[in-house]
Protein backbone atom coordinates (compact mmCIF):
# COMPACT_ATOMS: atom_id res chain seq x y z
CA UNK A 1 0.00 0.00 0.00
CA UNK A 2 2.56 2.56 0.99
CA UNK A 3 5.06 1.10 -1.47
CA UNK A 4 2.95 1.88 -4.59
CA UNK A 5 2.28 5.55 -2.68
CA UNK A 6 5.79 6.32 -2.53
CA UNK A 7 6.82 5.40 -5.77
CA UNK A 8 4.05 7.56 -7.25
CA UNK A 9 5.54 10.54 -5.39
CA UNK A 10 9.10 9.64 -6.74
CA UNK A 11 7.93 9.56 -10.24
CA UNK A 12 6.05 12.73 -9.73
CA UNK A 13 8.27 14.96 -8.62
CA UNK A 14 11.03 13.63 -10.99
CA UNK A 15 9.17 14.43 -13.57
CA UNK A 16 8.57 11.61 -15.45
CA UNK A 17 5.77 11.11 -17.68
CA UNK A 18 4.65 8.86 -20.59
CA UNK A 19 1.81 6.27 -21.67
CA UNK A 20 0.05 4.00 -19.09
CA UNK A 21 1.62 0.53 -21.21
CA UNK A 22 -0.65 0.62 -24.05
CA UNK A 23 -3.16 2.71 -22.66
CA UNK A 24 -5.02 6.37 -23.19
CA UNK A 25 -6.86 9.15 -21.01
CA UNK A 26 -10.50 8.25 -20.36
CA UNK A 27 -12.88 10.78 -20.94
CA UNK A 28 -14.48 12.24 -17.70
CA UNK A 29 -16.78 10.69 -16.55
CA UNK A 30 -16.60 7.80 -18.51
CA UNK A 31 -16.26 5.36 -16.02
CA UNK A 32 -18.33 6.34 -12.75
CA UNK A 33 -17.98 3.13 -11.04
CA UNK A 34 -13.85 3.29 -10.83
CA UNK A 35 -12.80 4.31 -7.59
CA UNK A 36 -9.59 4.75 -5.82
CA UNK A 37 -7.84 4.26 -2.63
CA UNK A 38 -6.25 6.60 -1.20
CA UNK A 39 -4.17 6.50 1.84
CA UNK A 40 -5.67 8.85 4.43
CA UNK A 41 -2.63 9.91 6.03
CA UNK A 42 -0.94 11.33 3.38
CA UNK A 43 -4.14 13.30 2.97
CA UNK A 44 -4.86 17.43 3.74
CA UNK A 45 -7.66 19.87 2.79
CA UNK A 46 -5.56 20.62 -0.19
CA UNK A 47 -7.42 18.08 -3.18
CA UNK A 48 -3.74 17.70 -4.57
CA UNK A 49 -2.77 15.55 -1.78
CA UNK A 50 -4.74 13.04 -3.35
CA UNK A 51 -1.87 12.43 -6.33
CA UNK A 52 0.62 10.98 -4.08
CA UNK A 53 -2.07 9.21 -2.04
CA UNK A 54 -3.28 6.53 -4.30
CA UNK A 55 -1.67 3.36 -4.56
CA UNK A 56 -4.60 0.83 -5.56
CA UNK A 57 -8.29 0.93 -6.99
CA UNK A 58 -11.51 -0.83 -6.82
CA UNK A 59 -15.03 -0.60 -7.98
CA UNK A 60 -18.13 0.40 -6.53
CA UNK A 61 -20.67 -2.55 -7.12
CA UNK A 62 -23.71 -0.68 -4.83
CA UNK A 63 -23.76 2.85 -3.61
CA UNK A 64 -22.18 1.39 0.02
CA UNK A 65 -19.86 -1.36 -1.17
CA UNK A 66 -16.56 -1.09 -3.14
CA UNK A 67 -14.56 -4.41 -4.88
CA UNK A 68 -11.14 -4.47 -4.86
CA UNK A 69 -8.25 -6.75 -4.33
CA UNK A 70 -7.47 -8.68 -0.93
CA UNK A 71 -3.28 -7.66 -1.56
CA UNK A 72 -4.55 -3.79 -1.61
CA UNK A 73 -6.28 -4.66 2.14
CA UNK A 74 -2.81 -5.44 3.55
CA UNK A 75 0.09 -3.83 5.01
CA UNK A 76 3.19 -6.15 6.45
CA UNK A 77 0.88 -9.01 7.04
CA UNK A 78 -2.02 -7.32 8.24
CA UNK A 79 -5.26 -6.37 7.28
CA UNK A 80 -5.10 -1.91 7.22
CA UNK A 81 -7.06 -0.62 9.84
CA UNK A 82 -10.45 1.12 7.86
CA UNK A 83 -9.55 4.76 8.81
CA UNK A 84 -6.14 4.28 6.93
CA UNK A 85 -8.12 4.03 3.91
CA UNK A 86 -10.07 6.73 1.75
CA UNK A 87 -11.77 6.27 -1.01
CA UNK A 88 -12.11 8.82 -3.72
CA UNK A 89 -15.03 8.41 -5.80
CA UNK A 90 -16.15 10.25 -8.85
CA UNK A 91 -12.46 10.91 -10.08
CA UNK A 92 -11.29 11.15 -13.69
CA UNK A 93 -8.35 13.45 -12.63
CA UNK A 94 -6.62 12.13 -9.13
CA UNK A 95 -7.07 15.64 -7.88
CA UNK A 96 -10.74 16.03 -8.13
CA UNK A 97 -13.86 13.51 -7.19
CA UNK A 98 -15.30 12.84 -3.16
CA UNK A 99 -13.39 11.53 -0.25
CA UNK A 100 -15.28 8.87 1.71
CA UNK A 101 -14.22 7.25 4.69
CA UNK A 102 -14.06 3.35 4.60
CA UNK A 103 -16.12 1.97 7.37
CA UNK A 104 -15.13 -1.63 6.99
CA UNK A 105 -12.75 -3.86 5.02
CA UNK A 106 -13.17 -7.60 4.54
CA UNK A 107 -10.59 -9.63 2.79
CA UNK A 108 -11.15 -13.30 1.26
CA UNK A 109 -10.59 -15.71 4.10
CA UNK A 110 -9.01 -17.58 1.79
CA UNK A 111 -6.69 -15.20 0.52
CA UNK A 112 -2.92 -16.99 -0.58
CA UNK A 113 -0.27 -14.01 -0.24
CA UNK A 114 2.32 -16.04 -1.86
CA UNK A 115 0.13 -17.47 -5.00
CA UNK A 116 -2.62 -14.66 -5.07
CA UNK A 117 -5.54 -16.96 -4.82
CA UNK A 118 -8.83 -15.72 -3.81
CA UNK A 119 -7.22 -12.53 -4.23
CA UNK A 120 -10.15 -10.19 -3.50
CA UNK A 121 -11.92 -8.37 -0.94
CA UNK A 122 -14.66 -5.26 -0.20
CA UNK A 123 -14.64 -1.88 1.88
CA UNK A 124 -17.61 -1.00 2.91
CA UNK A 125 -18.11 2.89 2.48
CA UNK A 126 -19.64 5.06 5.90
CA UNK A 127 -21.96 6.65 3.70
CA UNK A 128 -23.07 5.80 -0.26
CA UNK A 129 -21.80 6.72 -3.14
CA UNK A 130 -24.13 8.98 -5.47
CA UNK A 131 -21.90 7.75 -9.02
CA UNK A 132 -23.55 4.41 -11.02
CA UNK A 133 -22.23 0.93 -9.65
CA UNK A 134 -21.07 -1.65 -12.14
CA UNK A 135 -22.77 -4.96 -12.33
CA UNK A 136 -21.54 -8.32 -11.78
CA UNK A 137 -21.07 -11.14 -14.36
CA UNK A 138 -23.53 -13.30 -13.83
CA UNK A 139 -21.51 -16.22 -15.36
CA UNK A 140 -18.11 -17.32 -16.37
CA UNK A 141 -16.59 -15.64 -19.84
CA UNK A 142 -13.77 -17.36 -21.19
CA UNK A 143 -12.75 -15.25 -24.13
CA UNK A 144 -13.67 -11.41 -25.82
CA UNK A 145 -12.77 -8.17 -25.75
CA UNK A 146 -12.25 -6.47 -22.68
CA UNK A 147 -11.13 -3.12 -20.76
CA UNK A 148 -8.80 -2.68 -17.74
CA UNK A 149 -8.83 0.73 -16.30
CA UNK A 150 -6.96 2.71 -13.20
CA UNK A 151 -3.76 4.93 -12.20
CA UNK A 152 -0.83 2.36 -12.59
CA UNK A 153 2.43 2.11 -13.45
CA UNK A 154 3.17 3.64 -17.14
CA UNK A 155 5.78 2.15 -19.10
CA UNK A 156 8.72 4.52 -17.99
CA UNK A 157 8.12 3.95 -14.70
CA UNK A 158 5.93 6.73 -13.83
CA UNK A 159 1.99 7.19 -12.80
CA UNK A 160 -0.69 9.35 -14.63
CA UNK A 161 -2.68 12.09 -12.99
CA UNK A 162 -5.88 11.03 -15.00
CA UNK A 163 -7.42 7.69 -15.23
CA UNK A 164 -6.10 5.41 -18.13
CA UNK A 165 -7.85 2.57 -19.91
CA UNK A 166 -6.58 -0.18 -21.82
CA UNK A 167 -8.56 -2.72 -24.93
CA UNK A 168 -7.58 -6.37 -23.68
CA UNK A 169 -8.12 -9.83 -24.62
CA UNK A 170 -9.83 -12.55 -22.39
CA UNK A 171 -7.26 -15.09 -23.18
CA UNK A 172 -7.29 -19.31 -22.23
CA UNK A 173 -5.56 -19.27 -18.64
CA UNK A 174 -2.69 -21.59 -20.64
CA UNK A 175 -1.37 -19.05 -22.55
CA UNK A 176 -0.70 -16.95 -19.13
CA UNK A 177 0.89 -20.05 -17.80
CA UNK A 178 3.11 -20.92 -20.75
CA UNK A 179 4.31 -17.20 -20.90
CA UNK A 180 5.33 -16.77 -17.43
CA UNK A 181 6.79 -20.29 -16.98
CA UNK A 182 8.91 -18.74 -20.22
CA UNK A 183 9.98 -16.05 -18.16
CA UNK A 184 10.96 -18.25 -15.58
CA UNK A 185 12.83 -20.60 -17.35
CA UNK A 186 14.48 -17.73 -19.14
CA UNK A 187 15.10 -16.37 -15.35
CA UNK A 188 16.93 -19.87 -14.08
CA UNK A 189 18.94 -20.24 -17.35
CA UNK A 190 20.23 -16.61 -16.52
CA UNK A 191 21.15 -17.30 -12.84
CA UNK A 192 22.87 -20.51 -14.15
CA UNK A 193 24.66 -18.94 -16.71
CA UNK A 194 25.79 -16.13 -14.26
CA UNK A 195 27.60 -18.69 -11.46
CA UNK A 196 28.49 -21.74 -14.62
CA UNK A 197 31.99 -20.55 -14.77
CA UNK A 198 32.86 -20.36 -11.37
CA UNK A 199 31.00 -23.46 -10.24
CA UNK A 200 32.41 -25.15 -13.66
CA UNK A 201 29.22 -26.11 -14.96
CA UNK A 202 29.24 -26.91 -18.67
CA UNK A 203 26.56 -25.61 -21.26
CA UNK A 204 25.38 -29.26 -21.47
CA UNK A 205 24.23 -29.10 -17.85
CA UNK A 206 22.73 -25.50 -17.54
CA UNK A 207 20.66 -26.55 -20.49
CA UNK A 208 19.52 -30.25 -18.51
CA UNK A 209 19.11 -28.71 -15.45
CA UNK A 210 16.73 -25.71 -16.84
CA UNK A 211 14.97 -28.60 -18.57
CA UNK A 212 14.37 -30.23 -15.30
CA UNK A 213 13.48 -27.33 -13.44
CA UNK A 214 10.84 -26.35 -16.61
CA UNK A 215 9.50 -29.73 -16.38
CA UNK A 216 8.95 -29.59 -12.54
CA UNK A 217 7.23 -26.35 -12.51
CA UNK A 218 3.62 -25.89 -11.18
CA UNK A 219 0.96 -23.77 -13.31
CA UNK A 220 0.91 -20.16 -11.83
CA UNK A 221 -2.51 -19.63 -12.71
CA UNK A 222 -5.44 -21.21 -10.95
CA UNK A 223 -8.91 -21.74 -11.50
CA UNK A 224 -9.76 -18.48 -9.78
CA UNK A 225 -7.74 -16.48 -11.67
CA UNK A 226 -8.70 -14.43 -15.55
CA UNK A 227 -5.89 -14.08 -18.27
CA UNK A 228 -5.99 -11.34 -20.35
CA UNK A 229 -3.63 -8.92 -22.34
CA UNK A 230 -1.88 -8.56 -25.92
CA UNK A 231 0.42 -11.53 -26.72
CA UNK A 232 2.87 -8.25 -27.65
CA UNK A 233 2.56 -6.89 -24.03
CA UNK A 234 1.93 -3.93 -25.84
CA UNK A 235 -1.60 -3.41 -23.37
CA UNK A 236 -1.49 -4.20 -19.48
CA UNK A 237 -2.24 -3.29 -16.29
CA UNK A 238 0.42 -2.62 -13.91
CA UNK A 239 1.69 -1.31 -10.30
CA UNK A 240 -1.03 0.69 -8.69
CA UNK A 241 -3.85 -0.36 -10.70
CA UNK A 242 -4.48 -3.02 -8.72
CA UNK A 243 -7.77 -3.71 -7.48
CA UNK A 244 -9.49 -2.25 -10.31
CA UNK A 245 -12.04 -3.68 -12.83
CA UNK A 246 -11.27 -5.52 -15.80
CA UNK A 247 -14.92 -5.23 -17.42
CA UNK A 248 -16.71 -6.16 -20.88
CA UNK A 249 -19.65 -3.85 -22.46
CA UNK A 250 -22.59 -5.04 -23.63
CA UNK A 251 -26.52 -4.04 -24.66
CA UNK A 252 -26.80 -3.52 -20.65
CA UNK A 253 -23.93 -1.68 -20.22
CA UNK A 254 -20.51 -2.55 -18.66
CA UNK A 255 -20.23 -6.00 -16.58
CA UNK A 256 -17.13 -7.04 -14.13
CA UNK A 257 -15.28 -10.20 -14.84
CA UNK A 258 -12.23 -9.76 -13.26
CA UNK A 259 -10.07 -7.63 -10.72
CA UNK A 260 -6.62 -6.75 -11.35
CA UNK A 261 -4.68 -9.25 -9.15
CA UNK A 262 -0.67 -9.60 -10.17
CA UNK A 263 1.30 -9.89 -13.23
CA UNK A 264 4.93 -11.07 -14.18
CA UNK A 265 8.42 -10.00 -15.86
CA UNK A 266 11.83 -11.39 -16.24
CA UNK A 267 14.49 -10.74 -13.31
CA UNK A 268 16.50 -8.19 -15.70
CA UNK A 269 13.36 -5.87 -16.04
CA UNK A 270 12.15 -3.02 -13.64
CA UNK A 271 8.51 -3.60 -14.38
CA UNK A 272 6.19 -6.75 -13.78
CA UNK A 273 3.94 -6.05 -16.52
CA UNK A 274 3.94 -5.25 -20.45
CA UNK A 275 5.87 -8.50 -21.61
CA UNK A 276 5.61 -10.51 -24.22
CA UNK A 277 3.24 -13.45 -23.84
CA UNK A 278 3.14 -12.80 -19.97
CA UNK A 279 -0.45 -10.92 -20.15
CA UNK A 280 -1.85 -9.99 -16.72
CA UNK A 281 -3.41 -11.88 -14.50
CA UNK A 282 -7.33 -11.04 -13.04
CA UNK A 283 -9.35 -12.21 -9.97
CA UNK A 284 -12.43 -14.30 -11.74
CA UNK A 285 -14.99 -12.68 -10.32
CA UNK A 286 -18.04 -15.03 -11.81
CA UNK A 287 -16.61 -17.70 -8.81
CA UNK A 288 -17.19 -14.92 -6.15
CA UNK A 289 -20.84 -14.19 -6.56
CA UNK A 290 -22.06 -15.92 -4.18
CA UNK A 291 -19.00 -14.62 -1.70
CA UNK A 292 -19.38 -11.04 -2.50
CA UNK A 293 -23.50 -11.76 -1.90
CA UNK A 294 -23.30 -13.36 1.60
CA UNK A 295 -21.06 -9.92 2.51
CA UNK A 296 -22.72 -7.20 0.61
CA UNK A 297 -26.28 -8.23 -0.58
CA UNK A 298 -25.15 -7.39 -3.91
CA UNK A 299 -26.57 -10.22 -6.35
């Protein structure tokens, strides 16, 4: 929480500045059911505050209830206390929208730190939200176009005052698994390579033991999870975007499938996100229904 913060103020007031990876400004307005979460100590009268505040966002799914991810609720190990958190509502621009108090966070129970399963959770707001909620999917959606939207990490490293959105692809969770499995086997070789000389291993044996290590390897992804992207990397989500909805739009209007959970890069690169054949990986949302329903109401 504080880490994504922080580097937003380091980017800020070093100047830098270019495109969210693959992304472009949304128009205000556009998306009334983005929030995002603001840390409420950083916070003053002065609505500027709010730049260096943000560091993940969410969704409002009813006027009371926002939908975010469980790794935005937590802070060394422990779930943030609810008056650490504000939640700015009604924001195109960081600097404008409402500040409202959270009045109550619940993580998944289930939530796995180290693998990001179940990775999702709600705030409950201490009083609504007047901006349009986004429904639910009401059922699983394997592939189509989709959008990803918030105030992440841009591809130089910095973070955008105004809300970005990016065109993505509901991809099969194997091609997520296959990319980042790449990047890991890419990783080991590397590491291998690095100590072969000194330890006197031969090019024969870097290549059978990354073969080994490729073939033991466990699929990243589970069933909870959404892949989506470019296979490019050209479009992603990244740092500080977390949280946020990764929706479709339809005849009814725009429908939630997935959350923005946690993405991957190689060990040489200074950003997890915008890699070729990695994608990004999403909370499925269409297995929480009935979760988010026994906490919020919200069917």
């Amino acid at each position: 929480m504080s880490r994504v913060a922080a580097a937003r103020k380091a980017a800020r007031e070093s100047g830098e500045d270019s495109r969210v990876i693959g992304g472009t400004p949304a128009e205000e307005g556009a998306w009334p059911f983005q929030v995002a979460l603001l840390i409420s100590d950083y916070l003053d009268e002065n609505p500027a505050t709010q730049l260096d505040a943000q560091f993940c966002g969410g969704s409002l799914i009813s006027p009371e209830w926002v939908l975010t991810a469980a790794h935005c609720l937590f802070e060394y190990g422990q779930v943030v206390d609810p008056r650490g958190v504000t939640v700015l509502v009604g924001a195109t621009h960081l600097a404008g929208g409402e500040r409202i108090q959270a009045a109550e966070i619940i993580p998944h129970e289930n939530y796995d730190a180290a693998g990001f399963d179940n990775d999702l959770g709600l705030i409950r707001l201490s009083k609504p939200a007047s901006q349009a909620a986004i429904k639910l999917t009401p059922s699983d959606v394997p592939t189509g176009n989709a959008m990803v939207t918030g105030w992440g990490k841009m591809a130089n490293g910095g973070f955008p005052e105004n809300l970005m959105q990016a065109d993505v692809e509901l991809v099969a969770n194997e091609a997520c698994n296959s990319g980042i499995k790449s990047i890991y086997a890419r990783d080991f070789e590397s590491v291998l390579r690095n100590f072969s000389q000194r330890m006197r291993v031969s090019e024969e044996g870097i290549q059978s033991a990354k073969q080994y290590i490729v073939q033991s390897m466990s699929d990243p992804l589970t069933g909870n999870m959404i892949c989506a992207g470019v296979s490019s990397g050209a479009r992603d989500a990244c740092n500080g975007d977390s949280g946020g909805p990764l929706f479709m739009t339809g005849d009814g209007g725009q429908v939630q499938v997935g959350i923005v959970s946690w993405g991957e890069g190689p060990l040489d690169s200074n950003i997890a996100c915008g890699h070729e054949n990695a994608y990004g990986v999403y909370t499925r949302v269409a297995n929480y229904r009935d979760w988010i329903g026994s906490k919020t109401g919200v069917k």
